[in-house]
Structure formats: structure tokens, C-alpha cells
N, C-alpha and C. Protein backbone atom coordinates (compact mmCIF):
# COMPACT_ATOMS: atom_id res chain seq x y z
N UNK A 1 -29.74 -4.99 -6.93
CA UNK A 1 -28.36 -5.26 -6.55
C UNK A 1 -28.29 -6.58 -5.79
N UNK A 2 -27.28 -7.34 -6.01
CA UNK A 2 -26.70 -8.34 -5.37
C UNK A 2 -26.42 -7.99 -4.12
N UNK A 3 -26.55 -9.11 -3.17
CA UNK A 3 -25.76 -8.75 -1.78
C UNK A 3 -24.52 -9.21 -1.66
N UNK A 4 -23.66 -8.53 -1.33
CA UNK A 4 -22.25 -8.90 -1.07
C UNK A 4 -21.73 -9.44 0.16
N UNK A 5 -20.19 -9.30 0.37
CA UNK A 5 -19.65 -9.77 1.89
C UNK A 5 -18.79 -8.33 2.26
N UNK A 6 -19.29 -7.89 3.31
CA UNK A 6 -18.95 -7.12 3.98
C UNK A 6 -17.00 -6.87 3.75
N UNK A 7 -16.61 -6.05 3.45
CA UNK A 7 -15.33 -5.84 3.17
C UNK A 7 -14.96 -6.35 1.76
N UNK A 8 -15.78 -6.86 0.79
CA UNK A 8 -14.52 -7.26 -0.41
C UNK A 8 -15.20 -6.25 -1.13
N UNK A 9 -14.20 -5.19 -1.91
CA UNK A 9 -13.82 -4.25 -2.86
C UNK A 9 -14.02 -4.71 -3.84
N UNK A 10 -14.74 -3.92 -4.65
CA UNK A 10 -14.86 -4.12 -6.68
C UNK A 10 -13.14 -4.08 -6.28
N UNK A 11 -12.75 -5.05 -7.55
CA UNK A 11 -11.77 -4.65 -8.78
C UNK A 11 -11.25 -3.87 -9.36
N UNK A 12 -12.51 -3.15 -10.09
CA UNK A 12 -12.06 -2.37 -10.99
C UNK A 12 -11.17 -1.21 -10.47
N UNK A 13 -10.24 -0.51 -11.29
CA UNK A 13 -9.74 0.23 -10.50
C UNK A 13 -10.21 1.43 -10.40
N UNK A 14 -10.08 2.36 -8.88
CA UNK A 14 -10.59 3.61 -8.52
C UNK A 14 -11.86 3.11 -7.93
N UNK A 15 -12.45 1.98 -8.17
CA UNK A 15 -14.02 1.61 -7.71
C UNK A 15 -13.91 1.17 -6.33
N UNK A 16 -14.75 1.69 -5.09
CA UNK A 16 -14.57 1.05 -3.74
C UNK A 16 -15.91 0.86 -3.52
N UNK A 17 -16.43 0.19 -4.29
CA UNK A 17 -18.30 -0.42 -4.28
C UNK A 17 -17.97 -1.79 -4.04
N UNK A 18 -18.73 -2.40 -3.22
CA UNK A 18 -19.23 -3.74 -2.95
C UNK A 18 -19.02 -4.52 -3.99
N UNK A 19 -18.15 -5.58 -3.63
CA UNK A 19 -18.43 -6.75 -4.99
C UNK A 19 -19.39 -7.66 -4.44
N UNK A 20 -19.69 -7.77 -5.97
CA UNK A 20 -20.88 -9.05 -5.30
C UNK A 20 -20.63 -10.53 -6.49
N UNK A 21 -19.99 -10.03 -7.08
CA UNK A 21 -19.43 -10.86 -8.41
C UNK A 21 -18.01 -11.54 -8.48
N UNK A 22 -18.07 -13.22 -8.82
CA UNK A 22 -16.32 -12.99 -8.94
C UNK A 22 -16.11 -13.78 -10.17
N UNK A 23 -15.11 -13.26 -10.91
CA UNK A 23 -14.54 -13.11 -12.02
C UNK A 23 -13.32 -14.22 -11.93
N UNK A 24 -14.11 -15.41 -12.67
CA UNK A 24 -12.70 -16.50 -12.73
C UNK A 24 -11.94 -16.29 -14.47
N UNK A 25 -10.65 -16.07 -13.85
CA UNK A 25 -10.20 -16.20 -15.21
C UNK A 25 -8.47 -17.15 -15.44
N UNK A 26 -8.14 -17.11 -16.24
CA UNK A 26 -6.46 -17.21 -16.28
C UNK A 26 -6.20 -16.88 -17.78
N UNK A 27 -4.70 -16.73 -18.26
CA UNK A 27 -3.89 -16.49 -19.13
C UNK A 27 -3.62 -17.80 -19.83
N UNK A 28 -4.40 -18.24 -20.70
CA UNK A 28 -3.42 -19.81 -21.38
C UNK A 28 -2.47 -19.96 -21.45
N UNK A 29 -1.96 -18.28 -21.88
CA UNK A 29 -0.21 -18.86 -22.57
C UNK A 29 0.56 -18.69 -21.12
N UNK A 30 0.09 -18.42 -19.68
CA UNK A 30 0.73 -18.89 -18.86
C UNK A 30 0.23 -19.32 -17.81
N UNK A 31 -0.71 -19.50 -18.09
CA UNK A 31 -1.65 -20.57 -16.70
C UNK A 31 -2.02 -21.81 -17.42
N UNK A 32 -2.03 -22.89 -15.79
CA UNK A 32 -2.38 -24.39 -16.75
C UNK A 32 -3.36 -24.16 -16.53
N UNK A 33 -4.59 -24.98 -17.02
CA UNK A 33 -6.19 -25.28 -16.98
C UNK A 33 -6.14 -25.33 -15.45
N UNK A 34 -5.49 -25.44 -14.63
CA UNK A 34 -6.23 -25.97 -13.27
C UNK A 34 -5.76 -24.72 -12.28
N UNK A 35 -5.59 -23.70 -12.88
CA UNK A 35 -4.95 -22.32 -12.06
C UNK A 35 -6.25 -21.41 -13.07
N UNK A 36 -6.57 -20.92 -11.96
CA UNK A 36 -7.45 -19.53 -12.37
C UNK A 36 -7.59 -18.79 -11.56
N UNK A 37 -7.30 -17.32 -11.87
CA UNK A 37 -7.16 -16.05 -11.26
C UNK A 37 -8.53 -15.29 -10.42
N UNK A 38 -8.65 -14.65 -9.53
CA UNK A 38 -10.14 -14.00 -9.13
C UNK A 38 -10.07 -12.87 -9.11
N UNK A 39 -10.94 -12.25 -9.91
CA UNK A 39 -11.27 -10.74 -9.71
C UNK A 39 -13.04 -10.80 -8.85
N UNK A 40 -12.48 -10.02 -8.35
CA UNK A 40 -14.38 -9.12 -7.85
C UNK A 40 -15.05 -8.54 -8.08
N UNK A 41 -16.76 -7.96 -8.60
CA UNK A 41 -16.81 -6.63 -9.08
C UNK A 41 -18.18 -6.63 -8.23
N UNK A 42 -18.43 -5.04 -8.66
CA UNK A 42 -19.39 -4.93 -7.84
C UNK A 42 -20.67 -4.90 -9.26
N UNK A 43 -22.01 -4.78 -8.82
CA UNK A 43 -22.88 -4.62 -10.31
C UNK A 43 -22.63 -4.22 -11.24
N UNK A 44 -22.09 -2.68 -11.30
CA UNK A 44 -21.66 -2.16 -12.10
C UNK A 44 -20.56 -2.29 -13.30
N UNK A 45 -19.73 -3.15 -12.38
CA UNK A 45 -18.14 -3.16 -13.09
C UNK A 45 -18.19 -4.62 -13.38
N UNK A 46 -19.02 -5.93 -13.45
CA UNK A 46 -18.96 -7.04 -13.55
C UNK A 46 -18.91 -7.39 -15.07
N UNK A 47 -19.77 -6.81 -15.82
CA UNK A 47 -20.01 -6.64 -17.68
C UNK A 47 -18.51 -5.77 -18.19
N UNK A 48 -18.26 -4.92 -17.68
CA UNK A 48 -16.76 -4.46 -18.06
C UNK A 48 -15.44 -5.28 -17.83
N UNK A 49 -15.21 -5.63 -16.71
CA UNK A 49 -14.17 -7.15 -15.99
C UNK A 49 -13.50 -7.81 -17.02
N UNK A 50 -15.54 -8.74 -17.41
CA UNK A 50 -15.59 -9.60 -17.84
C UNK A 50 -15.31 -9.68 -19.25
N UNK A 51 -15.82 -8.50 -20.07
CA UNK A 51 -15.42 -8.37 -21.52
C UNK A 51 -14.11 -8.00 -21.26
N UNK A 52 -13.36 -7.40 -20.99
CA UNK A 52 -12.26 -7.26 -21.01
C UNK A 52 -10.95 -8.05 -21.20
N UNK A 53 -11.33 -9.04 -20.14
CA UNK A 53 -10.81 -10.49 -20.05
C UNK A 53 -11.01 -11.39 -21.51
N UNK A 54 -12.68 -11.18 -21.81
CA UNK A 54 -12.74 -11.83 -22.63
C UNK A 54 -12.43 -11.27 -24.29
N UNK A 55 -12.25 -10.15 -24.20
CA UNK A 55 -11.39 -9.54 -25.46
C UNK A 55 -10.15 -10.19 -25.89
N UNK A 56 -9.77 -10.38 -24.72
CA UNK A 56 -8.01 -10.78 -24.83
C UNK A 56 -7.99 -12.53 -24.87
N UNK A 57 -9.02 -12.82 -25.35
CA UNK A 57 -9.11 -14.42 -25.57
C UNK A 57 -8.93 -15.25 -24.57
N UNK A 58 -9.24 -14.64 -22.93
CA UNK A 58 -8.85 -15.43 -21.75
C UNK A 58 -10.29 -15.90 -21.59
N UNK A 59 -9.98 -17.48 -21.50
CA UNK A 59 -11.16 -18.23 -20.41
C UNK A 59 -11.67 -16.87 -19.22
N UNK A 60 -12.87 -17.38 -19.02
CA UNK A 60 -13.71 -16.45 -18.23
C UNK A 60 -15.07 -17.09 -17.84
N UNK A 61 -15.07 -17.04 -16.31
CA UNK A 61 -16.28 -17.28 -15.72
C UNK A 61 -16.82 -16.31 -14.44
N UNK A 62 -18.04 -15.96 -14.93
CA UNK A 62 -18.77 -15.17 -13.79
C UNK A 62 -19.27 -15.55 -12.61
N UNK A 63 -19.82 -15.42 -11.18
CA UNK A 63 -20.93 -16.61 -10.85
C UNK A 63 -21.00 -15.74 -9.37
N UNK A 64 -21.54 -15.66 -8.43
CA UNK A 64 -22.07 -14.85 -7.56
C UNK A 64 -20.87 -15.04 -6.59
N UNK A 65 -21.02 -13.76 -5.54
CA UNK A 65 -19.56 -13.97 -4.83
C UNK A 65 -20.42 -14.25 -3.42
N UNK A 66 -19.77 -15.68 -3.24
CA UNK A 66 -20.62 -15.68 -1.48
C UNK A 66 -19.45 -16.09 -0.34
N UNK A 67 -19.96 -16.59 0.81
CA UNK A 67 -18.82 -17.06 1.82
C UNK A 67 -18.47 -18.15 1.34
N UNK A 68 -18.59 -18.79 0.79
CA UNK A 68 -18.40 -20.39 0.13
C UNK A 68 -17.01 -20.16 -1.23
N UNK A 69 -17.41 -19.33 -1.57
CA UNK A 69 -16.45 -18.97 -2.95
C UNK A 69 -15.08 -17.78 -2.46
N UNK A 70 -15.29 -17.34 -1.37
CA UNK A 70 -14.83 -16.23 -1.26
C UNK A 70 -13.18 -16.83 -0.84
């Protein structure tokens, strides 16, 4: 497991596990390139997030969640 930051919540919903992941994404047909959305996940829920997002043809980037990003 990743180490996380004390207080940030997975995402996913019903999940109250540690994120340690954050999930950049946006909507093309209504975000410009320079707006992107953050989700959190914790180990578990980071591969689910992320396909999800990326099912629906949204840009998507993964990358570790630290104090710097947070």
C-alpha cells in the first residue's frame, strides 16, 4: 500500500479508505484543456476510477497523491 495524507477519503462511493491516488480528469465536451477535475482513491478503487473515466472517452491521469499535489 501507498502512504497517504491523513484525512483525504477514497472517492469511490460508500469507500472511507485512505486515498493515496489522484485521478486527473475532465469532460472535453465541457472542460477546456487547461481545467481538470480531481478524484482520490485509495489502492483499491484507483483501477476502477480510472477505467471508468476512461470508458467514457475522458482524458485521464493517475500519479501519487502527496502534500505537493493535494
Amino acid at each position: 500500500m501507498t502512504e497517504g495524507l491523513p484525512g483525504t477519503q477514497c472517492s469511490r462511493a460508500g469507500c472511507r479508505e485512505l486515498a493515496v491516488w489522484r485521478v486527473l480528469w475532465r469532460n472535453p465536451r465541457i472542460h477546456t484543456e487547461d481545467r481538470r477535475k480531481v478524484w482520490v482513491a485509495c489502492d483499491e478503487h484507483v483501477g476502477y476510477l480510472r477505467e471508468f473515466l476512461a470508458a467514457r472517452s475522458f482524458p485521464v491521469e493517475v500519479d501519487a497523491l502527496s502534500e505537493a499535489g493535494r
